[in-house]
PDB file of N, CA and C in Angstrom:
ATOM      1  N   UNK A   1     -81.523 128.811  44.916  1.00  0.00           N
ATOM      2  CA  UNK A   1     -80.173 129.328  45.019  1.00  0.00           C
ATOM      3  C   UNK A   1     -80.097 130.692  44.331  1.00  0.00           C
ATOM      4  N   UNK A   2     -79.409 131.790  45.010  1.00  0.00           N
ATOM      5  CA  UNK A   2     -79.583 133.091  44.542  1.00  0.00           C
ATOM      6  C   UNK A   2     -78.642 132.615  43.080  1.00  0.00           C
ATOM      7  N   UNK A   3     -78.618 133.746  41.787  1.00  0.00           N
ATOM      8  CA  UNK A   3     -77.847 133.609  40.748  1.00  0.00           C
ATOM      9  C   UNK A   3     -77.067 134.833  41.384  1.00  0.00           C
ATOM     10  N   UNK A   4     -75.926 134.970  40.925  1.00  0.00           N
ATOM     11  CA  UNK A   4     -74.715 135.922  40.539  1.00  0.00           C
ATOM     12  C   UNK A   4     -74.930 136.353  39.665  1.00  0.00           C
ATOM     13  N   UNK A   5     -74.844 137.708  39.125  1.00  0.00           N
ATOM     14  CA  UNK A   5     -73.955 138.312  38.017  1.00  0.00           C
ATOM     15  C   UNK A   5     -73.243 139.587  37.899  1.00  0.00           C
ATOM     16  N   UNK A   6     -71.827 138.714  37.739  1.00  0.00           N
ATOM     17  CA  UNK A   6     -70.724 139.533  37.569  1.00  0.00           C
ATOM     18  C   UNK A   6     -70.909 140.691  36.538  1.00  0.00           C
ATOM     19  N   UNK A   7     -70.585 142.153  36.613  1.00  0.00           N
ATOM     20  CA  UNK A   7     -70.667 142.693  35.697  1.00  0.00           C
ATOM     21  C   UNK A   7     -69.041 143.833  35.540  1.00  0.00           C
ATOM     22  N   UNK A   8     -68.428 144.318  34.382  1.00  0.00           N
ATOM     23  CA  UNK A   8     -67.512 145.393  34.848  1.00  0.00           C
ATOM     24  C   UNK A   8     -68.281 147.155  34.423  1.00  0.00           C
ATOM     25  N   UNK A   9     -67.737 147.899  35.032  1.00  0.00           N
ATOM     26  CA  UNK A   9     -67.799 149.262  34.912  1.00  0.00           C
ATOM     27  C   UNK A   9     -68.787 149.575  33.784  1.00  0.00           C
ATOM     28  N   UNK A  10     -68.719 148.685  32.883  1.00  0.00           N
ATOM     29  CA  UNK A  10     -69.477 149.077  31.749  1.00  0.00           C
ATOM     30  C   UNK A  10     -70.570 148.143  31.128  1.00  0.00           C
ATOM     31  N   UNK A  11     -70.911 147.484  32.525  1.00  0.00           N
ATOM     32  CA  UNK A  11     -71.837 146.835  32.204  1.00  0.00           C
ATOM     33  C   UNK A  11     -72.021 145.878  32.026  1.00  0.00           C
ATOM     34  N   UNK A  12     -70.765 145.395  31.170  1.00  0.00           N
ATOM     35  CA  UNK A  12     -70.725 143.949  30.218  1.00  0.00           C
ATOM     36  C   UNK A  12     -70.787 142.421  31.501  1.00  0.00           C
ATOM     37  N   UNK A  13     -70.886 141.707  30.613  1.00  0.00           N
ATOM     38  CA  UNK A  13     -71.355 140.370  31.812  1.00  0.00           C
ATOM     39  C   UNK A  13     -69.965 139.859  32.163  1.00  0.00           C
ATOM     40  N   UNK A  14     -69.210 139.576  32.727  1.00  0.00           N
ATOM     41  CA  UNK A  14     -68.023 139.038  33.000  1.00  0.00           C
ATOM     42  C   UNK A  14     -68.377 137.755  33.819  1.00  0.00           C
ATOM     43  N   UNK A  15     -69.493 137.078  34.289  1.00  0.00           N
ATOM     44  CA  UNK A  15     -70.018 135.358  35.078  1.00  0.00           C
ATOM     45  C   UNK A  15     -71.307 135.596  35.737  1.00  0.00           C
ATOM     46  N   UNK A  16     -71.953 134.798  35.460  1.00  0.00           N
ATOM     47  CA  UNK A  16     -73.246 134.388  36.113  1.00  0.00           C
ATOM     48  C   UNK A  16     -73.250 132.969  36.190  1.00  0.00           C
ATOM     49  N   UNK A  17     -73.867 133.350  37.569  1.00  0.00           N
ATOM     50  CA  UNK A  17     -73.689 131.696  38.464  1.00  0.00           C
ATOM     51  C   UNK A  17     -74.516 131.954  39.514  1.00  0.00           C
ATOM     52  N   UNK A  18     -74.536 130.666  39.929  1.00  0.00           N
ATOM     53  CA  UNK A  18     -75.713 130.856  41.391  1.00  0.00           C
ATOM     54  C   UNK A  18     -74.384 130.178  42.697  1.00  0.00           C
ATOM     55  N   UNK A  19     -74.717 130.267  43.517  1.00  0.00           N
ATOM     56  CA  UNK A  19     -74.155 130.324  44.497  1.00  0.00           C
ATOM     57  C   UNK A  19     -75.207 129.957  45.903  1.00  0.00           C
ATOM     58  N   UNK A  20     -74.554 129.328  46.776  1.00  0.00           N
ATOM     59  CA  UNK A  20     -75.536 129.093  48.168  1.00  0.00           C
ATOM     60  C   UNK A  20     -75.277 130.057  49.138  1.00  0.00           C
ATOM     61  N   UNK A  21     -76.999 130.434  49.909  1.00  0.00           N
ATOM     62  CA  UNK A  21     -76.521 131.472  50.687  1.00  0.00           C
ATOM     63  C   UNK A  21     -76.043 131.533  52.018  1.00  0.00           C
ATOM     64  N   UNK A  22     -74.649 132.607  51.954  1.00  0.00           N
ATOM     65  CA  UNK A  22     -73.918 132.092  53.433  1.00  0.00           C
ATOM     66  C   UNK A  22     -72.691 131.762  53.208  1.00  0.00           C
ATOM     67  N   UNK A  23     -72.441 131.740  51.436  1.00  0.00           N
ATOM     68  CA  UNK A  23     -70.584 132.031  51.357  1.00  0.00           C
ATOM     69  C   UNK A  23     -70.132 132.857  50.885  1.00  0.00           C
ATOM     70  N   UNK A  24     -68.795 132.833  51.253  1.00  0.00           N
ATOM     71  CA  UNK A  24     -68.093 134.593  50.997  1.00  0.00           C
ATOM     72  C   UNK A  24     -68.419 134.476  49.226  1.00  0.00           C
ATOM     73  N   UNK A  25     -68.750 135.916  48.965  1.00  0.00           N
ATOM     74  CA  UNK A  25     -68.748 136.069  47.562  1.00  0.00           C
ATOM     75  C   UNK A  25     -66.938 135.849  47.186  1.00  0.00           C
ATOM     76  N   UNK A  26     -66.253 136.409  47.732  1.00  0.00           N
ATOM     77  CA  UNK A  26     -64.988 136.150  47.011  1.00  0.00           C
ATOM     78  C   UNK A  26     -64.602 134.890  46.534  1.00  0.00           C
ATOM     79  N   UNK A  27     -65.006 133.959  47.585  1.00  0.00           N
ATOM     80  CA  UNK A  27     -65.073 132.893  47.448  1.00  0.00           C
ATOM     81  C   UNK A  27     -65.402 132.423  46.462  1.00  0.00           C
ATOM     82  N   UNK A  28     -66.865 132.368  46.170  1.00  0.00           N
ATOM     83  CA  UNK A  28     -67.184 131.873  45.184  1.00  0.00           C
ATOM     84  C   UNK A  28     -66.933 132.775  43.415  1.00  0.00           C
ATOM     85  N   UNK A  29     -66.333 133.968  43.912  1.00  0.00           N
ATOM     86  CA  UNK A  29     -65.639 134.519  42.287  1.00  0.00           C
ATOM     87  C   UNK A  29     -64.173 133.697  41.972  1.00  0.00           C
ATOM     88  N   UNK A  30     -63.539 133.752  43.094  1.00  0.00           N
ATOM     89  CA  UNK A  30     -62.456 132.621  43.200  1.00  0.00           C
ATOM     90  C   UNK A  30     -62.404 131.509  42.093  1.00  0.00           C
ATOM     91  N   UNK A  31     -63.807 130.669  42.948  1.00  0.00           N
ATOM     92  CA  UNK A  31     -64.027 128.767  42.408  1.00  0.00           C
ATOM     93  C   UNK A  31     -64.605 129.252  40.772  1.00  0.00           C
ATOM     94  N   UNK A  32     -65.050 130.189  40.769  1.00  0.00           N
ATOM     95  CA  UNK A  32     -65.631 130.106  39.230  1.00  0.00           C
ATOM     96  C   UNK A  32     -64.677 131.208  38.453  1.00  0.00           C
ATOM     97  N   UNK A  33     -63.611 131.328  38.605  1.00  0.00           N
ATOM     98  CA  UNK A  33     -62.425 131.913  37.758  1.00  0.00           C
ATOM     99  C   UNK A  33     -62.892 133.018  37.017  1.00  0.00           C
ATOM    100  N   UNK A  34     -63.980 133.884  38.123  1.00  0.00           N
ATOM    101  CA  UNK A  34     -64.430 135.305  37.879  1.00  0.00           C
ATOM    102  C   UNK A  34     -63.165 136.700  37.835  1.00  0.00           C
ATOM    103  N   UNK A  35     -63.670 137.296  37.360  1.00  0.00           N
ATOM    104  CA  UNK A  35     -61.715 138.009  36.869  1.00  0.00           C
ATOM    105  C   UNK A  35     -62.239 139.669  38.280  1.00  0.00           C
ATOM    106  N   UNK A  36     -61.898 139.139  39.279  1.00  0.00           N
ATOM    107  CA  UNK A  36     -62.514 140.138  40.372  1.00  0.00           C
ATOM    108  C   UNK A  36     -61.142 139.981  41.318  1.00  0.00           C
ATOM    109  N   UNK A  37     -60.873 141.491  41.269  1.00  0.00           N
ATOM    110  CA  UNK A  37     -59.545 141.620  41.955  1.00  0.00           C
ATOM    111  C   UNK A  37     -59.058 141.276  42.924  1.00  0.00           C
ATOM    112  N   UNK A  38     -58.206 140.408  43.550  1.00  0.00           N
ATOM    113  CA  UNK A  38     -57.948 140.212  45.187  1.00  0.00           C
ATOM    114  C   UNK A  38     -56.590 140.399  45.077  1.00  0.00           C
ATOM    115  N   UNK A  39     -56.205 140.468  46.204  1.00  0.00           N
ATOM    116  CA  UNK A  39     -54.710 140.027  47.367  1.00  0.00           C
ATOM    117  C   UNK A  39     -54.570 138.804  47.905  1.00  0.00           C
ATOM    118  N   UNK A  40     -55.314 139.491  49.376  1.00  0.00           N
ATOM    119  CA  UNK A  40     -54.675 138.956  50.596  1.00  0.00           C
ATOM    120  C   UNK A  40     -55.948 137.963  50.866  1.00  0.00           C
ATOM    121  N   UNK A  41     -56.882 138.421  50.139  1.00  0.00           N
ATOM    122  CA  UNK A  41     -58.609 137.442  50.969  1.00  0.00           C
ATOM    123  C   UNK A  41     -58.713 137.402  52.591  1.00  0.00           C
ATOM    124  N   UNK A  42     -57.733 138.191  52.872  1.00  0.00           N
ATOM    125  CA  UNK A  42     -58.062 138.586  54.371  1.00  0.00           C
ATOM    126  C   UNK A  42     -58.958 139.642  55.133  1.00  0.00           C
ATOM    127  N   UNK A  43     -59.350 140.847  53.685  1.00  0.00           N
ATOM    128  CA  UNK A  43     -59.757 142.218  54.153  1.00  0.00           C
ATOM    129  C   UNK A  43     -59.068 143.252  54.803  1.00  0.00           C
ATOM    130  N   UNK A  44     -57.843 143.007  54.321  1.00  0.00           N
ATOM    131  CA  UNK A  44     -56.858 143.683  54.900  1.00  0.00           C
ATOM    132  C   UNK A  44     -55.848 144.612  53.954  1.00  0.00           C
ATOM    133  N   UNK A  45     -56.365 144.554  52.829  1.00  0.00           N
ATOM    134  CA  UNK A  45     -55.796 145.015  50.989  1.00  0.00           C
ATOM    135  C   UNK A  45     -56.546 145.902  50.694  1.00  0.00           C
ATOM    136  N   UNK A  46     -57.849 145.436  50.648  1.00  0.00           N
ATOM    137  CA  UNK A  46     -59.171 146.308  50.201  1.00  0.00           C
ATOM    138  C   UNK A  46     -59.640 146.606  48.746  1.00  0.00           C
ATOM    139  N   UNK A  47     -58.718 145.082  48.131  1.00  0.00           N
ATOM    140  CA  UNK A  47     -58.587 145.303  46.317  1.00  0.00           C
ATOM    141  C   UNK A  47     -59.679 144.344  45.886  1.00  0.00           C
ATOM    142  N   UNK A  48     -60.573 143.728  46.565  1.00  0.00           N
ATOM    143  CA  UNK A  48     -61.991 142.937  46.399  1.00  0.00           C
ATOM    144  C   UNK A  48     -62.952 143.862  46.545  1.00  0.00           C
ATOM    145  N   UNK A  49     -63.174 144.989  46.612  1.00  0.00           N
ATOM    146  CA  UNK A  49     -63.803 146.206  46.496  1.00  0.00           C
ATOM    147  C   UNK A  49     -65.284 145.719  45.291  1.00  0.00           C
ATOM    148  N   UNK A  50     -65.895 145.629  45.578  1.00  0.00           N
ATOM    149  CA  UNK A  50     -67.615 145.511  44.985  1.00  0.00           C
ATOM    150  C   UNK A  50     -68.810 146.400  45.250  1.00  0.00           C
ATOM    151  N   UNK A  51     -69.432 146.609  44.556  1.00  0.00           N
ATOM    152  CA  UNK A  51     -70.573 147.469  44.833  1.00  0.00           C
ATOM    153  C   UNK A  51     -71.867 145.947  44.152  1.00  0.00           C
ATOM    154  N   UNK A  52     -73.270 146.210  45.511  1.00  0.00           N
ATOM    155  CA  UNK A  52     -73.903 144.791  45.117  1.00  0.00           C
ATOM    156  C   UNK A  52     -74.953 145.537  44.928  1.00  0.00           C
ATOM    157  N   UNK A  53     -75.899 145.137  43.831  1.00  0.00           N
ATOM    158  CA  UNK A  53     -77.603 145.460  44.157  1.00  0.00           C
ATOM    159  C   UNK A  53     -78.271 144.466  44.052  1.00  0.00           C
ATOM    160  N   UNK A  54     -79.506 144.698  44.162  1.00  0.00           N
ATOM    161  CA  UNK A  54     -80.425 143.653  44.303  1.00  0.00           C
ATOM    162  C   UNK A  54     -81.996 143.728  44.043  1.00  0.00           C
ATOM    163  N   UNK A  55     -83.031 142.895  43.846  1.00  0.00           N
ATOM    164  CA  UNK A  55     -84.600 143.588  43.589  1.00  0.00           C
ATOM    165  C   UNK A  55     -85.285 143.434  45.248  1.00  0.00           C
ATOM    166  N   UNK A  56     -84.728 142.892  46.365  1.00  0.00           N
ATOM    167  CA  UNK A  56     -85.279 142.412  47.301  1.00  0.00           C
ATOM    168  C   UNK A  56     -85.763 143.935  48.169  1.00  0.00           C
ATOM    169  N   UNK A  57     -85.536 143.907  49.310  1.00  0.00           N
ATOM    170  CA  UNK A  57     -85.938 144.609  50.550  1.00  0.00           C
ATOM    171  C   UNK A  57     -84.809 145.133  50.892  1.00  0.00           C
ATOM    172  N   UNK A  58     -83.865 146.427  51.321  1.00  0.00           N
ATOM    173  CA  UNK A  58     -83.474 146.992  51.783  1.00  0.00           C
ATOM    174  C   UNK A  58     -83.147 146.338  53.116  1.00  0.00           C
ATOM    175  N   UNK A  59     -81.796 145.847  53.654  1.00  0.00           N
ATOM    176  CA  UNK A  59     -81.857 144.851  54.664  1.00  0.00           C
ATOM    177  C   UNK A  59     -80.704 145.788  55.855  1.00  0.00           C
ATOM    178  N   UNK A  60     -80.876 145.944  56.690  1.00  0.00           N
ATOM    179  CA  UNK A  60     -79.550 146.314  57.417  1.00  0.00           C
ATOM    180  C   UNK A  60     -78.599 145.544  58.130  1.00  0.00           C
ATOM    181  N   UNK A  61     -77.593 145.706  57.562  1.00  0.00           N
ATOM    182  CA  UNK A  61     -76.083 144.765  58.097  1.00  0.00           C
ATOM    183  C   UNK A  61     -75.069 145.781  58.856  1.00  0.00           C
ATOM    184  N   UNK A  62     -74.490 144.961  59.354  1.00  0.00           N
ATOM    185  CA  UNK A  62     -73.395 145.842  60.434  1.00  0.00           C
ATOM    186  C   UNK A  62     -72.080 145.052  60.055  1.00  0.00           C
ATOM    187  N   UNK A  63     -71.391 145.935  59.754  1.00  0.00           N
ATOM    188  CA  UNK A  63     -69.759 145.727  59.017  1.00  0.00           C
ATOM    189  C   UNK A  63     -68.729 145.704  60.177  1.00  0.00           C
ATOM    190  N   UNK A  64     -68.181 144.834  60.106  1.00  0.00           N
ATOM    191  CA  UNK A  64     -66.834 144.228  61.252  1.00  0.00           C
ATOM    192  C   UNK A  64     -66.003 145.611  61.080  1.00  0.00           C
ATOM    193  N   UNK A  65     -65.259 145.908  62.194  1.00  0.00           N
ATOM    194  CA  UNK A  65     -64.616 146.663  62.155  1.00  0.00           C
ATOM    195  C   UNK A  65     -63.281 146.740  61.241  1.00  0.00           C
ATOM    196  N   UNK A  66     -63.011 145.691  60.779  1.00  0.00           N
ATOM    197  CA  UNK A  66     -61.704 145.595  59.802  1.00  0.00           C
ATOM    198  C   UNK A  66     -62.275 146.192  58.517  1.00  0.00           C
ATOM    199  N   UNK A  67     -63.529 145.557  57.562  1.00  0.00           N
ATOM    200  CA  UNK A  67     -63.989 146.301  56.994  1.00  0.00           C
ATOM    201  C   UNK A  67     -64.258 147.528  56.582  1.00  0.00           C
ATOM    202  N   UNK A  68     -64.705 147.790  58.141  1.00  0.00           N
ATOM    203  CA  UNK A  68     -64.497 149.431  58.049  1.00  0.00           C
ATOM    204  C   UNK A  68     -63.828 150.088  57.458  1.00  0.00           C
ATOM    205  N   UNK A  69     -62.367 149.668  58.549  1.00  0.00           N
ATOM    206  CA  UNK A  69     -61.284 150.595  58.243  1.00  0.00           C
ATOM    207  C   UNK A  69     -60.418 150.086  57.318  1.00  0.00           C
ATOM    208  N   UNK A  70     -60.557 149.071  56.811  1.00  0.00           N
ATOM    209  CA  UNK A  70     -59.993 149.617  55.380  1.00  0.00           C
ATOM    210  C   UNK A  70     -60.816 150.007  54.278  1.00  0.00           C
ATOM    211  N   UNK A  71     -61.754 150.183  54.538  1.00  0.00           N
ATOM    212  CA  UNK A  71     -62.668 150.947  53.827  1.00  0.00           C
ATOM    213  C   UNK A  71     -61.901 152.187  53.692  1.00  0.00           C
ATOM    214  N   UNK A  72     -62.282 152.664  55.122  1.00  0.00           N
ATOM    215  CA  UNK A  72     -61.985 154.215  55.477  1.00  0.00           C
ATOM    216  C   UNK A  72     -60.603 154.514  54.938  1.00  0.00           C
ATOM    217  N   UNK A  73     -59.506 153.497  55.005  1.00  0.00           N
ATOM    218  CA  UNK A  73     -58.188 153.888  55.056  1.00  0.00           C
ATOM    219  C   UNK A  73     -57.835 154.016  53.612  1.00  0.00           C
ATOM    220  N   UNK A  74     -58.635 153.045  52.360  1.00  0.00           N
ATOM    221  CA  UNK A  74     -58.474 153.033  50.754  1.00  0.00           C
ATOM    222  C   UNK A  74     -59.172 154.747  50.543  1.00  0.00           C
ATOM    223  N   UNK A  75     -60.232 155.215  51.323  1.00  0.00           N
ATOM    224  CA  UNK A  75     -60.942 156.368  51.169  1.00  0.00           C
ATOM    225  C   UNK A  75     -62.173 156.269  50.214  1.00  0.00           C
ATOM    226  N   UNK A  76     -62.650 154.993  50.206  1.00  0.00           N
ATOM    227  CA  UNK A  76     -63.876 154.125  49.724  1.00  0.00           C
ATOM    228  C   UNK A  76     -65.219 154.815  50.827  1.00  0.00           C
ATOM    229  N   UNK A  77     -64.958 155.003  51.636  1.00  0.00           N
ATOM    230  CA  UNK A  77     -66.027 155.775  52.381  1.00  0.00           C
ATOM    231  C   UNK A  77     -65.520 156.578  53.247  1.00  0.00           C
ATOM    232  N   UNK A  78     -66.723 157.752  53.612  1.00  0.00           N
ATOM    233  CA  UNK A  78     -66.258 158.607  54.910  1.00  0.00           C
ATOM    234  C   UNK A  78     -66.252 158.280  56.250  1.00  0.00           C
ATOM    235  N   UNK A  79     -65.547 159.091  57.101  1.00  0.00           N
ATOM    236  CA  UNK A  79     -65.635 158.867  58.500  1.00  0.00           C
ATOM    237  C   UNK A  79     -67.249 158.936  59.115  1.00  0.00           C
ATOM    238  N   UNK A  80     -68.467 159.298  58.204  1.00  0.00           N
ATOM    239  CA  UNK A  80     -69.810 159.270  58.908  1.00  0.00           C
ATOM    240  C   UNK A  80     -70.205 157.811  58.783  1.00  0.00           C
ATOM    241  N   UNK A  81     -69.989 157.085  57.400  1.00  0.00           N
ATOM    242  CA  UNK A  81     -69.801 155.882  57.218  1.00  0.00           C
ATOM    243  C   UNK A  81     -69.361 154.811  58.272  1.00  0.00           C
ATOM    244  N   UNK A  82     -68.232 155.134  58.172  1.00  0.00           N
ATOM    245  CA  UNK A  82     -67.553 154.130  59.038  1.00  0.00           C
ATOM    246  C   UNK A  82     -68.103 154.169  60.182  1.00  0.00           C
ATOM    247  N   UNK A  83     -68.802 155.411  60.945  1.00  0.00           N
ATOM    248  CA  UNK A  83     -69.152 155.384  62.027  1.00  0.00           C
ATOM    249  C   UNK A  83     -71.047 155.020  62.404  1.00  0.00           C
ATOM    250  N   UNK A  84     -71.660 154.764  61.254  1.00  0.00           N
ATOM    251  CA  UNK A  84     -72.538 154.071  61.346  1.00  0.00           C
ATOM    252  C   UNK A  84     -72.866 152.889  61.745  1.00  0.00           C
ATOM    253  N   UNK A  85     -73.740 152.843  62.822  1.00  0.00           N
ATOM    254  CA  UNK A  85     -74.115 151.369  63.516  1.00  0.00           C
ATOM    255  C   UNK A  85     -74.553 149.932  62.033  1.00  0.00           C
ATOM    256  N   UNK A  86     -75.385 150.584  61.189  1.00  0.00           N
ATOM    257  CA  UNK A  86     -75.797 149.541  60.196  1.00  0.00           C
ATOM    258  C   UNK A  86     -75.701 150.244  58.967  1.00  0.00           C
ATOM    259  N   UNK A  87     -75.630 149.652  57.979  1.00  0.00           N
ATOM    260  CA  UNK A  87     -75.553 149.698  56.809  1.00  0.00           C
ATOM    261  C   UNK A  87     -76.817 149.349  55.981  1.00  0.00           C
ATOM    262  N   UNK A  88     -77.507 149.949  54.527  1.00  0.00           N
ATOM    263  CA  UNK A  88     -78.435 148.971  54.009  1.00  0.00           C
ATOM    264  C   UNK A  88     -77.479 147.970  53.528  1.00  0.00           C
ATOM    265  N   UNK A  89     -77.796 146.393  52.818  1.00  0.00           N
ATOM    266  CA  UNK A  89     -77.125 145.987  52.505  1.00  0.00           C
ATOM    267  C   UNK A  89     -76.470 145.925  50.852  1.00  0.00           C
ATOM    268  N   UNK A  90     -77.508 146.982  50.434  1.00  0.00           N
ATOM    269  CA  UNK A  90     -77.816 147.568  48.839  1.00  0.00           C
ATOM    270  C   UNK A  90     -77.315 148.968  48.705  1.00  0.00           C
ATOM    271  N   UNK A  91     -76.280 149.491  48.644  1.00  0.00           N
ATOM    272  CA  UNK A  91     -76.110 151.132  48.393  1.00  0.00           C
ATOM    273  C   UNK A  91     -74.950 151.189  47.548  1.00  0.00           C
ATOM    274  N   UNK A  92     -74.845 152.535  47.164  1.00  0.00           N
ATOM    275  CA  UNK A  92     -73.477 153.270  46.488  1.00  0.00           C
ATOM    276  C   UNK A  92     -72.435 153.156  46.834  1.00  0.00           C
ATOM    277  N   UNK A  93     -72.357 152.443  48.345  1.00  0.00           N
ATOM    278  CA  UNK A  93     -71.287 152.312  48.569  1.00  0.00           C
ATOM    279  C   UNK A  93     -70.195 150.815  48.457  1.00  0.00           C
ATOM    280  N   UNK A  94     -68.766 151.191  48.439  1.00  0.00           N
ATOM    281  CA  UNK A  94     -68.379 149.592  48.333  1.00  0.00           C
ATOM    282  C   UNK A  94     -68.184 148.813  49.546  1.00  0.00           C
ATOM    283  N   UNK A  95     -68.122 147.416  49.193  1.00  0.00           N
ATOM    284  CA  UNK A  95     -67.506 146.304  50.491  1.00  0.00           C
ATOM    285  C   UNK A  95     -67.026 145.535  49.965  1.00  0.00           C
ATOM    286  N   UNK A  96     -66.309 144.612  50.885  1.00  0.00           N
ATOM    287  CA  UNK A  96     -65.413 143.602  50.343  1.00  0.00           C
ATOM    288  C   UNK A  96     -66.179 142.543  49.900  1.00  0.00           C
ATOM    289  N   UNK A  97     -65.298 141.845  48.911  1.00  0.00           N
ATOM    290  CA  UNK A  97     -65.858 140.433  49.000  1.00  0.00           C
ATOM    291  C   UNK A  97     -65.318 139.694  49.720  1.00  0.00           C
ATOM    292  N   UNK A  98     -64.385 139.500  50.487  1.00  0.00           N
ATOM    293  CA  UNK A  98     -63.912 138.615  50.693  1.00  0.00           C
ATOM    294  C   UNK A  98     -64.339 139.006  53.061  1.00  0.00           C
ATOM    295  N   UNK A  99     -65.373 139.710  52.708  1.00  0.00           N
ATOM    296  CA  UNK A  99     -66.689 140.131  53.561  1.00  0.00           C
ATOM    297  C   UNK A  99     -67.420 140.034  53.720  1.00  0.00           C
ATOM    298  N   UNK A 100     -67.719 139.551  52.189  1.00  0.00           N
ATOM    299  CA  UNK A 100     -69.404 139.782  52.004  1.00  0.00           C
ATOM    300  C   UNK A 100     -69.962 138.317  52.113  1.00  0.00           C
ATOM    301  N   UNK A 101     -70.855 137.920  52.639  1.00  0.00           N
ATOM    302  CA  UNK A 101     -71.521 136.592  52.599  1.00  0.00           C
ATOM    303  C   UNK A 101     -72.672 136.784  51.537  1.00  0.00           C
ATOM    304  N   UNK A 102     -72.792 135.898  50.658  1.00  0.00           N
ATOM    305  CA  UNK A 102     -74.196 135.743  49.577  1.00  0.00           C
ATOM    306  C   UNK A 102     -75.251 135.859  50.812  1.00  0.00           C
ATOM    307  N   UNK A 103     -76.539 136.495  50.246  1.00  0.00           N
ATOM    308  CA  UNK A 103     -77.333 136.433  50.357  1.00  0.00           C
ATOM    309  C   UNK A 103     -78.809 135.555  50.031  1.00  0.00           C
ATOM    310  N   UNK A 104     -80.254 135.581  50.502  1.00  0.00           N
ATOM    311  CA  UNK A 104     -80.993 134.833  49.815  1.00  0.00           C
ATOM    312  C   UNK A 104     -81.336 135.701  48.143  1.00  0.00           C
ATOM    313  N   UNK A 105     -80.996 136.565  47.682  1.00  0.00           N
ATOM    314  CA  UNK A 105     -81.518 137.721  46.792  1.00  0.00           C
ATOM    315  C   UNK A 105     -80.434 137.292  45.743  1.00  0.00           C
ATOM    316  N   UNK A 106     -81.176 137.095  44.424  1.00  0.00           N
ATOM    317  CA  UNK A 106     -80.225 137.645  43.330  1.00  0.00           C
ATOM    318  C   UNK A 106     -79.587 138.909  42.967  1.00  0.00           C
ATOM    319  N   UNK A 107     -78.186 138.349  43.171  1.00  0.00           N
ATOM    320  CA  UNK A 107     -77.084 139.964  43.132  1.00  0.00           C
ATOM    321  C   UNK A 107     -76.833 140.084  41.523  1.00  0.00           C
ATOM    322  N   UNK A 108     -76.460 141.598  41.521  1.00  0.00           N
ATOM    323  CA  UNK A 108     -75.840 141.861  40.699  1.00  0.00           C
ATOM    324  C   UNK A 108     -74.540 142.853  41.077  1.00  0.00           C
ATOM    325  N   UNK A 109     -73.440 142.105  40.811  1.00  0.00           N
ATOM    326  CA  UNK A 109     -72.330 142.107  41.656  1.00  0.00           C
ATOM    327  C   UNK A 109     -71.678 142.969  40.361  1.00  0.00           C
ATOM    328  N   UNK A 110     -70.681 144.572  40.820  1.00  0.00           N
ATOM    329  CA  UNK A 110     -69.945 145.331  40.267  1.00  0.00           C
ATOM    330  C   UNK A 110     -68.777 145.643  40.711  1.00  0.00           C
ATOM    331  N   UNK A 111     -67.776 144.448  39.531  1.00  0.00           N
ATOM    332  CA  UNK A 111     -66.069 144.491  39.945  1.00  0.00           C
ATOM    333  C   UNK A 111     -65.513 145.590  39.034  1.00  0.00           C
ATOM    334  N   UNK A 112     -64.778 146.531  39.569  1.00  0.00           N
ATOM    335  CA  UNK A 112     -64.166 147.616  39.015  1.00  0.00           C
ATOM    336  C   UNK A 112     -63.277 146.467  38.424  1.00  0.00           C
ATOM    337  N   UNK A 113     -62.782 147.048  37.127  1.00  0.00           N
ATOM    338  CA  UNK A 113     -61.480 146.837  36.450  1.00  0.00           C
ATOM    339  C   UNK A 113     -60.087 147.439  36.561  1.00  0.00           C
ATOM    340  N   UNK A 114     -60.241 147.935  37.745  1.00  0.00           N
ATOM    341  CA  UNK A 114     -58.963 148.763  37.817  1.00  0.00           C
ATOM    342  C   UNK A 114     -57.230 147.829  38.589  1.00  0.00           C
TER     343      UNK A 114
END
């Protein structure tokens, strides 16, 4: 089972946990009363905002179009972004959680505090 760990802006550990792969991370910050911002859990707010890394392989994923654009529309990424066929699933950039499905890879998951 991959582990989680939650971290904020500055590093500090805010939950580590493992999780099975194939559920929404929001989800599981949710069940374990991880302090990671939401709304709506629809992807339609864009306040589950995460940045993930990982030690694995560079994987390419393709982001639903809702994603996208509220990506695009918070101004979390550019219009070259949004208009990319795949994504790695490891970069600088953010995605939702309440988007994101766990992976087989131990994350290290970064919730802004804002």
């Amino acid at each position: 089972m991959p582990q989680l760990r939650f971290v904020d802006q500055q590093q500090r550990l805010l939950a580590e946990l493992e999780a099975q792969p194939g559920e929404l991370l929001l989800d599981v910050a949710r069940l374990a009363d991880v302090p990671l911002h939401w709304r709506c859990g629809q992807g339609t707010c864009g306040t589950c905002k995460v940045r993930i890394s990982h030690g694995g392989p560079l994987l390419p994923v393709s982001l639903g179009r809702k994603e996208r654009n509220v990506l695009l529309r918070a101004g979390l990424i550019d219009q070259a972004a949004a208009g990319a066929e795949c994504w790695p699933d490891v970069s600088s950039g953010w995605r939702l959680a309440c988007h994101l499905t766990v992976g087989e890879e131990d994350w290290l998951v970064l919730c802004p505090q804002d």
